[in-house]
C-alpha atoms as a PDB file:
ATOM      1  CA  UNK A   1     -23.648  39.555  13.722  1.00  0.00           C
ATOM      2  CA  UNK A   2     -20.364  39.417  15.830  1.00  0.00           C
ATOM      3  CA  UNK A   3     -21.817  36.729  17.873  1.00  0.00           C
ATOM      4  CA  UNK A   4     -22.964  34.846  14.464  1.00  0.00           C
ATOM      5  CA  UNK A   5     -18.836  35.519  13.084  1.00  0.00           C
ATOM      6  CA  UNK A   6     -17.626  33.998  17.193  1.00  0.00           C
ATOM      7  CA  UNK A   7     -19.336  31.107  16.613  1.00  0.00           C
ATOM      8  CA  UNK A   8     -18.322  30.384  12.971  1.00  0.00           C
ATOM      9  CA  UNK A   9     -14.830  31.367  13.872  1.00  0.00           C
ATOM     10  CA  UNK A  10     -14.803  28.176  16.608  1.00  0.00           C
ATOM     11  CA  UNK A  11     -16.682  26.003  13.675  1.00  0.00           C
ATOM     12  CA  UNK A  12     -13.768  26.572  11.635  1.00  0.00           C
ATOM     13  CA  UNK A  13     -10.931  26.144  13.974  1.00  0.00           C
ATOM     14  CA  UNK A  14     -12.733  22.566  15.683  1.00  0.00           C
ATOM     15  CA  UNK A  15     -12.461  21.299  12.267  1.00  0.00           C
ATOM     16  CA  UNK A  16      -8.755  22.193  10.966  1.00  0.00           C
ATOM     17  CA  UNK A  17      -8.035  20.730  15.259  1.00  0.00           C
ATOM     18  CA  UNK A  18     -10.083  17.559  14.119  1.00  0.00           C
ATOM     19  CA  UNK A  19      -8.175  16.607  10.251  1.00  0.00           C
ATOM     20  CA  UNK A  20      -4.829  17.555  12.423  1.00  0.00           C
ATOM     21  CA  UNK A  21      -5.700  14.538  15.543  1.00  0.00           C
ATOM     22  CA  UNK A  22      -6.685  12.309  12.384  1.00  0.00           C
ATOM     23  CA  UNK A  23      -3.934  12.661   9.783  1.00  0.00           C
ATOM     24  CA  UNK A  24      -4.429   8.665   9.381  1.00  0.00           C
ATOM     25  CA  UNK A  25      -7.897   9.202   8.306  1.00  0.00           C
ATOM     26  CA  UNK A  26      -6.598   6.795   5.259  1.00  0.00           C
ATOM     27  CA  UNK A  27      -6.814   3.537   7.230  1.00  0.00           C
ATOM     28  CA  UNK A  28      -3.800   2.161   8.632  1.00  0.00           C
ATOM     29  CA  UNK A  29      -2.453  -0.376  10.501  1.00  0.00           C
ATOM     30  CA  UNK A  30       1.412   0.013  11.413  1.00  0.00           C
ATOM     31  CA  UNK A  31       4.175  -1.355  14.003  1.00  0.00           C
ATOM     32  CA  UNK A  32       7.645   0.322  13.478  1.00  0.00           C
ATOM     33  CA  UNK A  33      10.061  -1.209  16.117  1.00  0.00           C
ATOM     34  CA  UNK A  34      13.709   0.323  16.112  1.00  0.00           C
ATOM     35  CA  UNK A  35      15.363  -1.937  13.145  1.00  0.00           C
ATOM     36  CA  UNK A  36      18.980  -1.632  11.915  1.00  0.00           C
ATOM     37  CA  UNK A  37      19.109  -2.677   8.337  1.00  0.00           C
ATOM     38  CA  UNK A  38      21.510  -2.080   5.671  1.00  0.00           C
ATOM     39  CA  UNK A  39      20.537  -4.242   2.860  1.00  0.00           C
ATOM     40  CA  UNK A  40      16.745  -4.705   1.807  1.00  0.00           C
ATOM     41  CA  UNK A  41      15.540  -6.155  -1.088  1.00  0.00           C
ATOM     42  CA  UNK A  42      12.660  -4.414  -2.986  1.00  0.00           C
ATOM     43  CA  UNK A  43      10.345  -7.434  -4.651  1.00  0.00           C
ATOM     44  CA  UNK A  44       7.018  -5.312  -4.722  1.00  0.00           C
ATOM     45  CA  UNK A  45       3.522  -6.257  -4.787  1.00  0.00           C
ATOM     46  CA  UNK A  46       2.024  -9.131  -5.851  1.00  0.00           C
ATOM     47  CA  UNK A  47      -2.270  -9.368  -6.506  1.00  0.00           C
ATOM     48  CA  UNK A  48      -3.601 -11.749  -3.532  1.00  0.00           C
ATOM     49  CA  UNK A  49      -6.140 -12.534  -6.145  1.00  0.00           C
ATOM     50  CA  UNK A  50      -5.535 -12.572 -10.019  1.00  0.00           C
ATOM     51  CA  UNK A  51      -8.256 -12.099 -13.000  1.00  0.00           C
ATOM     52  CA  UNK A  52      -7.652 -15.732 -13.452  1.00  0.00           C
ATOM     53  CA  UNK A  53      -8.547 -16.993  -9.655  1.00  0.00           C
ATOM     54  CA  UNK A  54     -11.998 -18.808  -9.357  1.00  0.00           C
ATOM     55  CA  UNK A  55     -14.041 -16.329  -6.845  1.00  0.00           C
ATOM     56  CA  UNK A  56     -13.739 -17.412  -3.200  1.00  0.00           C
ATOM     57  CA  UNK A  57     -12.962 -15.566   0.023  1.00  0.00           C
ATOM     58  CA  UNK A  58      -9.321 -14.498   1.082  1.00  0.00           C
ATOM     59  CA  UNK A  59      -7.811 -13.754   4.216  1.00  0.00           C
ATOM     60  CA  UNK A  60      -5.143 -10.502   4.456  1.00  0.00           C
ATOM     61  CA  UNK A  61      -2.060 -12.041   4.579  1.00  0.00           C
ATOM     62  CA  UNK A  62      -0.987 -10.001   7.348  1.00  0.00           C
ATOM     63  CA  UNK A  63      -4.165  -9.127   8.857  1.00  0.00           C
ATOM     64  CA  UNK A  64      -5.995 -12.244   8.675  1.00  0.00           C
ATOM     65  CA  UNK A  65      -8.748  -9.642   8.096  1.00  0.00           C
ATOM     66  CA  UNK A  66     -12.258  -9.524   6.334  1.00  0.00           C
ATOM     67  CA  UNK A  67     -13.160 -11.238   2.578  1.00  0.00           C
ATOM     68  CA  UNK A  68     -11.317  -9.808   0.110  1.00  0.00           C
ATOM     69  CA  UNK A  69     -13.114 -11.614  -3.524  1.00  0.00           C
ATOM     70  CA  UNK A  70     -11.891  -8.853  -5.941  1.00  0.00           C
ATOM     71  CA  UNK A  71      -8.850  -9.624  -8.331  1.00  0.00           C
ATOM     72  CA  UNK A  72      -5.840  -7.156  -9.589  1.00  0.00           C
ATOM     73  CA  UNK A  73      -3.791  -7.504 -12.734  1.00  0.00           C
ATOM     74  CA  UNK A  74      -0.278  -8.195 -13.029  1.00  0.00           C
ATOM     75  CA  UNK A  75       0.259  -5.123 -14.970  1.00  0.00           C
ATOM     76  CA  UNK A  76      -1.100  -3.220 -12.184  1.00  0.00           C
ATOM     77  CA  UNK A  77       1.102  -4.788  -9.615  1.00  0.00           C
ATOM     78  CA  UNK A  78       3.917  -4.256 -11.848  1.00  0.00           C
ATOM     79  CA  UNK A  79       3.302  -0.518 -12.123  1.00  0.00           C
ATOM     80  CA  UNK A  80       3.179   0.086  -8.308  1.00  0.00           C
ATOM     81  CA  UNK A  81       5.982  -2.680  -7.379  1.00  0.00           C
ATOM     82  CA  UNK A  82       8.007   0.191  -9.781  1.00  0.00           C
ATOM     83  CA  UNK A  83       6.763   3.168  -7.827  1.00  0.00           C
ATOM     84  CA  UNK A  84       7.250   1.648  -4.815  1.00  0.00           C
ATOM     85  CA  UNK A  85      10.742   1.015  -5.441  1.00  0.00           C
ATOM     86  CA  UNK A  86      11.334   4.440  -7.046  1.00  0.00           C
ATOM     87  CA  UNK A  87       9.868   6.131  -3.984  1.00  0.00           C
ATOM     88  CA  UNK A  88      12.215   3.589  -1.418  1.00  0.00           C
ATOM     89  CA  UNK A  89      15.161   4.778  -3.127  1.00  0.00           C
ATOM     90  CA  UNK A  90      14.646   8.410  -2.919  1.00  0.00           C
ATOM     91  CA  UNK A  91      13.846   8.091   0.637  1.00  0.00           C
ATOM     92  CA  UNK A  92      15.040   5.622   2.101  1.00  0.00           C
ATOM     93  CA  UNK A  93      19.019   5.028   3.377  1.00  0.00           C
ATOM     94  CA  UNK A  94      18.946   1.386   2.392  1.00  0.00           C
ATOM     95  CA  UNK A  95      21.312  -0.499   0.460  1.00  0.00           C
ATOM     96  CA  UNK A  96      19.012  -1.808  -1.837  1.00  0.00           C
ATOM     97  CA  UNK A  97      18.476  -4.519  -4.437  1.00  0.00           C
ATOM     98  CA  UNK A  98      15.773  -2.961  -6.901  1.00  0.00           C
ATOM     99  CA  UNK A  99      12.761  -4.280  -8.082  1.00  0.00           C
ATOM    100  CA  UNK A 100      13.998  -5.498 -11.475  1.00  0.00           C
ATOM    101  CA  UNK A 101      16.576  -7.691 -10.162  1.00  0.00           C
ATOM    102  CA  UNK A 102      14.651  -9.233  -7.136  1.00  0.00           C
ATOM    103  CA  UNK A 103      11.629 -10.576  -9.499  1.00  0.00           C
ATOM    104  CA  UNK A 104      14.103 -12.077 -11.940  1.00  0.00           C
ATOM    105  CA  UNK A 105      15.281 -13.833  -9.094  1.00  0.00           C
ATOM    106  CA  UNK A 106      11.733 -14.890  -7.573  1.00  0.00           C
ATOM    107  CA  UNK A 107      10.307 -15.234 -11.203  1.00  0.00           C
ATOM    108  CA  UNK A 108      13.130 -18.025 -11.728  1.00  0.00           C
ATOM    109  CA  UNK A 109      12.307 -19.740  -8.567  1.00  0.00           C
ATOM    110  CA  UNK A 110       8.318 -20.011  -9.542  1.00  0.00           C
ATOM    111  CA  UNK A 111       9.397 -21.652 -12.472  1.00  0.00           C
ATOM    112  CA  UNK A 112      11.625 -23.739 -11.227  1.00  0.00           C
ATOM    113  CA  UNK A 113       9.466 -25.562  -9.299  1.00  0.00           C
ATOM    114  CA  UNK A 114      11.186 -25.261  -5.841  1.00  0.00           C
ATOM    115  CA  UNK A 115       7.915 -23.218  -4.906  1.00  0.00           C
ATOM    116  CA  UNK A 116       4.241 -22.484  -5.860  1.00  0.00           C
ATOM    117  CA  UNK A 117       2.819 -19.395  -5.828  1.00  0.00           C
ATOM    118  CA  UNK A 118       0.744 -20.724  -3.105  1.00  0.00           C
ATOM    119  CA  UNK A 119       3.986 -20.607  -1.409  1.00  0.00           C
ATOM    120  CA  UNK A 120       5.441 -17.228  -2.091  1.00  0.00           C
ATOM    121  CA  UNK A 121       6.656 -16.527   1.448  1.00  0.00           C
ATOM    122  CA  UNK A 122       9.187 -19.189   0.879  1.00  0.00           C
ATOM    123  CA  UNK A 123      10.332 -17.676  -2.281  1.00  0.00           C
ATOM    124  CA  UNK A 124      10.324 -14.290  -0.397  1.00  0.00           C
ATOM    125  CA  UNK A 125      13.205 -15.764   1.817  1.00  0.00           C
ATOM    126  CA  UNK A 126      14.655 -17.754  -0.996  1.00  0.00           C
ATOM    127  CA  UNK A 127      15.283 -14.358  -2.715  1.00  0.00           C
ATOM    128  CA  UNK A 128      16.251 -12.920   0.200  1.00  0.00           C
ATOM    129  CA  UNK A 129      18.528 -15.191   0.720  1.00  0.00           C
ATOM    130  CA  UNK A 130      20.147 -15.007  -2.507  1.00  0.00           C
ATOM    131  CA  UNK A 131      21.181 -11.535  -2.128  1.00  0.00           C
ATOM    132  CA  UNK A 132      22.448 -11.790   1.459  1.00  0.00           C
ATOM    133  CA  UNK A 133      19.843  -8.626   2.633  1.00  0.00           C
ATOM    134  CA  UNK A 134      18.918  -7.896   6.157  1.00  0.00           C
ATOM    135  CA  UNK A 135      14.982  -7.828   4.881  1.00  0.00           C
ATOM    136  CA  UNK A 136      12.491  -8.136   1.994  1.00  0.00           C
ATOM    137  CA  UNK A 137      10.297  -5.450   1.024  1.00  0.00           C
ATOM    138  CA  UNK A 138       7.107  -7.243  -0.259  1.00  0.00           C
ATOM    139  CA  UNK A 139       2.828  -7.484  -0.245  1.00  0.00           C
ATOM    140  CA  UNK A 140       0.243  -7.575  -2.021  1.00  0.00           C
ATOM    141  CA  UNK A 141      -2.756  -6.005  -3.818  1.00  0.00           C
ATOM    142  CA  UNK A 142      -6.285  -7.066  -2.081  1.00  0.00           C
ATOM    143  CA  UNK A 143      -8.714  -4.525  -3.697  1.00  0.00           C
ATOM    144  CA  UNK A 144      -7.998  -2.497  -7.207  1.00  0.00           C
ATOM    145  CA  UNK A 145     -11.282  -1.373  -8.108  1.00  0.00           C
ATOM    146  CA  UNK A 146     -11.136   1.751 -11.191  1.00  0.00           C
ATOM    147  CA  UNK A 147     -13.169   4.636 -10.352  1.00  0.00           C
ATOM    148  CA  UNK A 148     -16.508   4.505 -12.816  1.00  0.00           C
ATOM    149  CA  UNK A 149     -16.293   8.206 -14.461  1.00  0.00           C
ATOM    150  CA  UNK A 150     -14.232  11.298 -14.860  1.00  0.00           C
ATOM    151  CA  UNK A 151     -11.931  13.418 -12.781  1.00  0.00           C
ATOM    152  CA  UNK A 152     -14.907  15.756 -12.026  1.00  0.00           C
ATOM    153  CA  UNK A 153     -17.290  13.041 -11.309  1.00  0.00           C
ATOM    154  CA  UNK A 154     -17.861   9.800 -10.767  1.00  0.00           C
ATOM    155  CA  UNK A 155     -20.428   6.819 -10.679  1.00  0.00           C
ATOM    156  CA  UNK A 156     -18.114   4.982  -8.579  1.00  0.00           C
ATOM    157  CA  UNK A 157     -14.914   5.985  -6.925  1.00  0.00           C
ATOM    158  CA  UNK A 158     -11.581   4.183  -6.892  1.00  0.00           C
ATOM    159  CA  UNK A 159     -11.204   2.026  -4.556  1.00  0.00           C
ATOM    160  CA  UNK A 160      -7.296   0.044  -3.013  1.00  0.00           C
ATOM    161  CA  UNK A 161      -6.399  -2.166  -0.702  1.00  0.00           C
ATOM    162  CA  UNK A 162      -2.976  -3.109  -0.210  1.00  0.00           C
ATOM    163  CA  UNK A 163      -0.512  -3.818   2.335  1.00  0.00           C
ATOM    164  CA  UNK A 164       3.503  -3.857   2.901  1.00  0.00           C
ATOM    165  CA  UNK A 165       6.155  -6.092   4.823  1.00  0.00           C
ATOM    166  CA  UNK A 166       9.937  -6.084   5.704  1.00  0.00           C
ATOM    167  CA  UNK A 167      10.263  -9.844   6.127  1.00  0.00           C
ATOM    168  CA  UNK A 168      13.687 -11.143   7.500  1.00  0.00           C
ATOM    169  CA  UNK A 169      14.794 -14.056   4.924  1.00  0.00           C
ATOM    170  CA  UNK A 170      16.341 -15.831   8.297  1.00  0.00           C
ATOM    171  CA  UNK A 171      13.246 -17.188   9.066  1.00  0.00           C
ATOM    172  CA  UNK A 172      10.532 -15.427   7.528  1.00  0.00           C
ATOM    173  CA  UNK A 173       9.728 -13.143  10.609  1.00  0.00           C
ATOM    174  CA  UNK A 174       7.717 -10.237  10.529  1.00  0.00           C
ATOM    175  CA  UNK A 175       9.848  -7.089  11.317  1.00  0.00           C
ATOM    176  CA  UNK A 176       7.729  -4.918  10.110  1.00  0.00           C
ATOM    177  CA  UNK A 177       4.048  -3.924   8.194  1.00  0.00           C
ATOM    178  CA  UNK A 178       1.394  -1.365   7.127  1.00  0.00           C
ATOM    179  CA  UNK A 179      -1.972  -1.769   5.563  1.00  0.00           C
ATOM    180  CA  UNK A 180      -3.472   0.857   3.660  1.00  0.00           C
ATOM    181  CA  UNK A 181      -7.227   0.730   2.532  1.00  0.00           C
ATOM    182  CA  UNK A 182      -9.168   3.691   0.858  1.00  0.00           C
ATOM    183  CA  UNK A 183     -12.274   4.575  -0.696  1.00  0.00           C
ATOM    184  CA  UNK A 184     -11.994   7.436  -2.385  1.00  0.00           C
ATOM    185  CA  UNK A 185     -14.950  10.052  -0.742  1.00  0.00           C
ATOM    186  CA  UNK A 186     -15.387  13.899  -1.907  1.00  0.00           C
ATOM    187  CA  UNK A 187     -14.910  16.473   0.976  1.00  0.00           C
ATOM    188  CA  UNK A 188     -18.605  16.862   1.663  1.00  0.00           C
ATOM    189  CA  UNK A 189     -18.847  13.310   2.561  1.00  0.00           C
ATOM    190  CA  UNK A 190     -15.611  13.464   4.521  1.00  0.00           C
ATOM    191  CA  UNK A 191     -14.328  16.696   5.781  1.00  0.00           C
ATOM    192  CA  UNK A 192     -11.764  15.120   7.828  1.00  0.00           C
ATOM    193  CA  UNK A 193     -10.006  13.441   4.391  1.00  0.00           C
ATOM    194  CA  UNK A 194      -8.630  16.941   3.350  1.00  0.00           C
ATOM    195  CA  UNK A 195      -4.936  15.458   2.999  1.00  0.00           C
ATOM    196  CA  UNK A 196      -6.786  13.430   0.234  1.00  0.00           C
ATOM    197  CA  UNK A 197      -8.527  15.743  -1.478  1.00  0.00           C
ATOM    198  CA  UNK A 198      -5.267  18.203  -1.431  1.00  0.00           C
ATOM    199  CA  UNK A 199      -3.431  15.463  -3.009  1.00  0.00           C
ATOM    200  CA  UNK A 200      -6.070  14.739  -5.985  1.00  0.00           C
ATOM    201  CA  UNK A 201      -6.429  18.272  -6.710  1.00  0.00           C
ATOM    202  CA  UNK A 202     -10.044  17.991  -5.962  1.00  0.00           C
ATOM    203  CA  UNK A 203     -10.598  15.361  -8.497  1.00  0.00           C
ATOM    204  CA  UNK A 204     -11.481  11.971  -8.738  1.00  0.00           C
ATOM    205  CA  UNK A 205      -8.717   9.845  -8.880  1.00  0.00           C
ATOM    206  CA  UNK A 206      -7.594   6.706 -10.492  1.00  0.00           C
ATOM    207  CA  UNK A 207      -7.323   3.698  -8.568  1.00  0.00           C
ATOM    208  CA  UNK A 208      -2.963   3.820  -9.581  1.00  0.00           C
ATOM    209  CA  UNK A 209      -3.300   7.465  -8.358  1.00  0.00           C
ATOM    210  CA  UNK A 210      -5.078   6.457  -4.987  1.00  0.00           C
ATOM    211  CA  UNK A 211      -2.475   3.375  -4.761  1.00  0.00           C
ATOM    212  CA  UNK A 212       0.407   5.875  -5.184  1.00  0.00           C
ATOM    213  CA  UNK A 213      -0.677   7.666  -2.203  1.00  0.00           C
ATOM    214  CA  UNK A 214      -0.701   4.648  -0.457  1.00  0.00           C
ATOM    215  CA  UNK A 215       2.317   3.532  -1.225  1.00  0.00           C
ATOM    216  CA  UNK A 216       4.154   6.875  -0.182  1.00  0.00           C
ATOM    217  CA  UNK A 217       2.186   7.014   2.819  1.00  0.00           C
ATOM    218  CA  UNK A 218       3.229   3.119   3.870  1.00  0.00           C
ATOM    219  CA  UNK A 219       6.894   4.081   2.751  1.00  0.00           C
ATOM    220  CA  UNK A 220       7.012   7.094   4.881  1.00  0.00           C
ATOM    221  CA  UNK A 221       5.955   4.864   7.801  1.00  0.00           C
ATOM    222  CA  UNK A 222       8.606   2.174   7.194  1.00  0.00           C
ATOM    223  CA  UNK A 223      11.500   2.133   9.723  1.00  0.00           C
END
């Protein structure tokens, strides 16, 4: 019996070592060089594919990464462009231009003609730009697939893919970006998501809930 409790003593303590050495077990892809910036504007997401978009295959815009055929609403990448600026100004030290103001801005230079959407990292540093900021927040939505059931089971689970950048409106370099993509899985299938299934309360979440994690899990990457 004692040797039975030893060995399911070391079972349980090489697992809880294992989800500590993979706290990214939500996939991402990061680089946070030392920045120094004061002023960032906060333009959100935008879907790389919309409901209206003819299926074909897209590329991650900062990636350059696999197919991505699945389109997002507006209205969902309204909803987390505003929780991604609520959460950057509760914990971030920026000086920041919020959401509200910097899609006016970009919204006015769609229509105006001076760019296509087809051409929104020009309108990035347009806006940028405009407000004189060191950087602008940005990305966009590449998977928003709704789980298929309830919170205490599902047919099919919610799926995200998203991604951020802090572009400098200068000259449209890169100064820094994340990618988060997750599937959500129960613990039995995937004992090392615990921080995942913690969050969720053990339930199956919605694909905004997943996409909120995301989002404060990019954020608290960001330099």
């Amino acid at each position: 019996m004692n040797r039975l409790r030893f060995i399911f003593v070391v079972l349980i303590i090489s697992c809880i070592a294992l989800v500590q050495g993979c706290q990214h077990g939500m996939t991402s892809k990061s680089n946070k060089p030392v920045l120094s910036l004061n002023k960032v504007v906060v333009l959100g997401l935008f879907p790389a594919v919309t409901e209206k978009s003819e299926p074909a295959t897209y590329q991650s815009h900062l990636t350059g990464g696999g197919p991505v055929t699945e389109s997002v609403s507006p209205d969902a990448a309204r909803k987390i462009s505003l929780i991604l600026d609520d959460m950057v100004a509760a914990q971030k030290g920026y000086k920041l231009v919020p959401y509200s103001q910097a899609i006016e801005k970009y919204s006015k230079i769609i229509a105006s003609g001076r760019h296509t959407d087809a051409q929104a990292d020009m309108a990035f540093k347009q806006v940028g730009k405009i407000f004189e900021a060191d950087a602008v927040l940005a990305g966009y939505i590449y998977r928003w697939r709704e789980r298929q059931g309830a919170d205490y089971g599902v047919e099919s689970p919610a799926s995200v893919t998203l991604d951020l950048q802090l572009i400098r409106p200068m000259d449209g370099a890169i100064l820094w970006k994340s990618v988060f993509d997750k599937t959500q899985q129960s613990l039995s299938e995937n004992l090392l998501d615990m921080d995942t299934f913690i969050e969720s309360g053990g339930k199956w979440m919605t694909a905004e809930k997943l996409a909120e994690i995301g989002i404060r899990k990019l954020v608290s990457e960001m330099p």
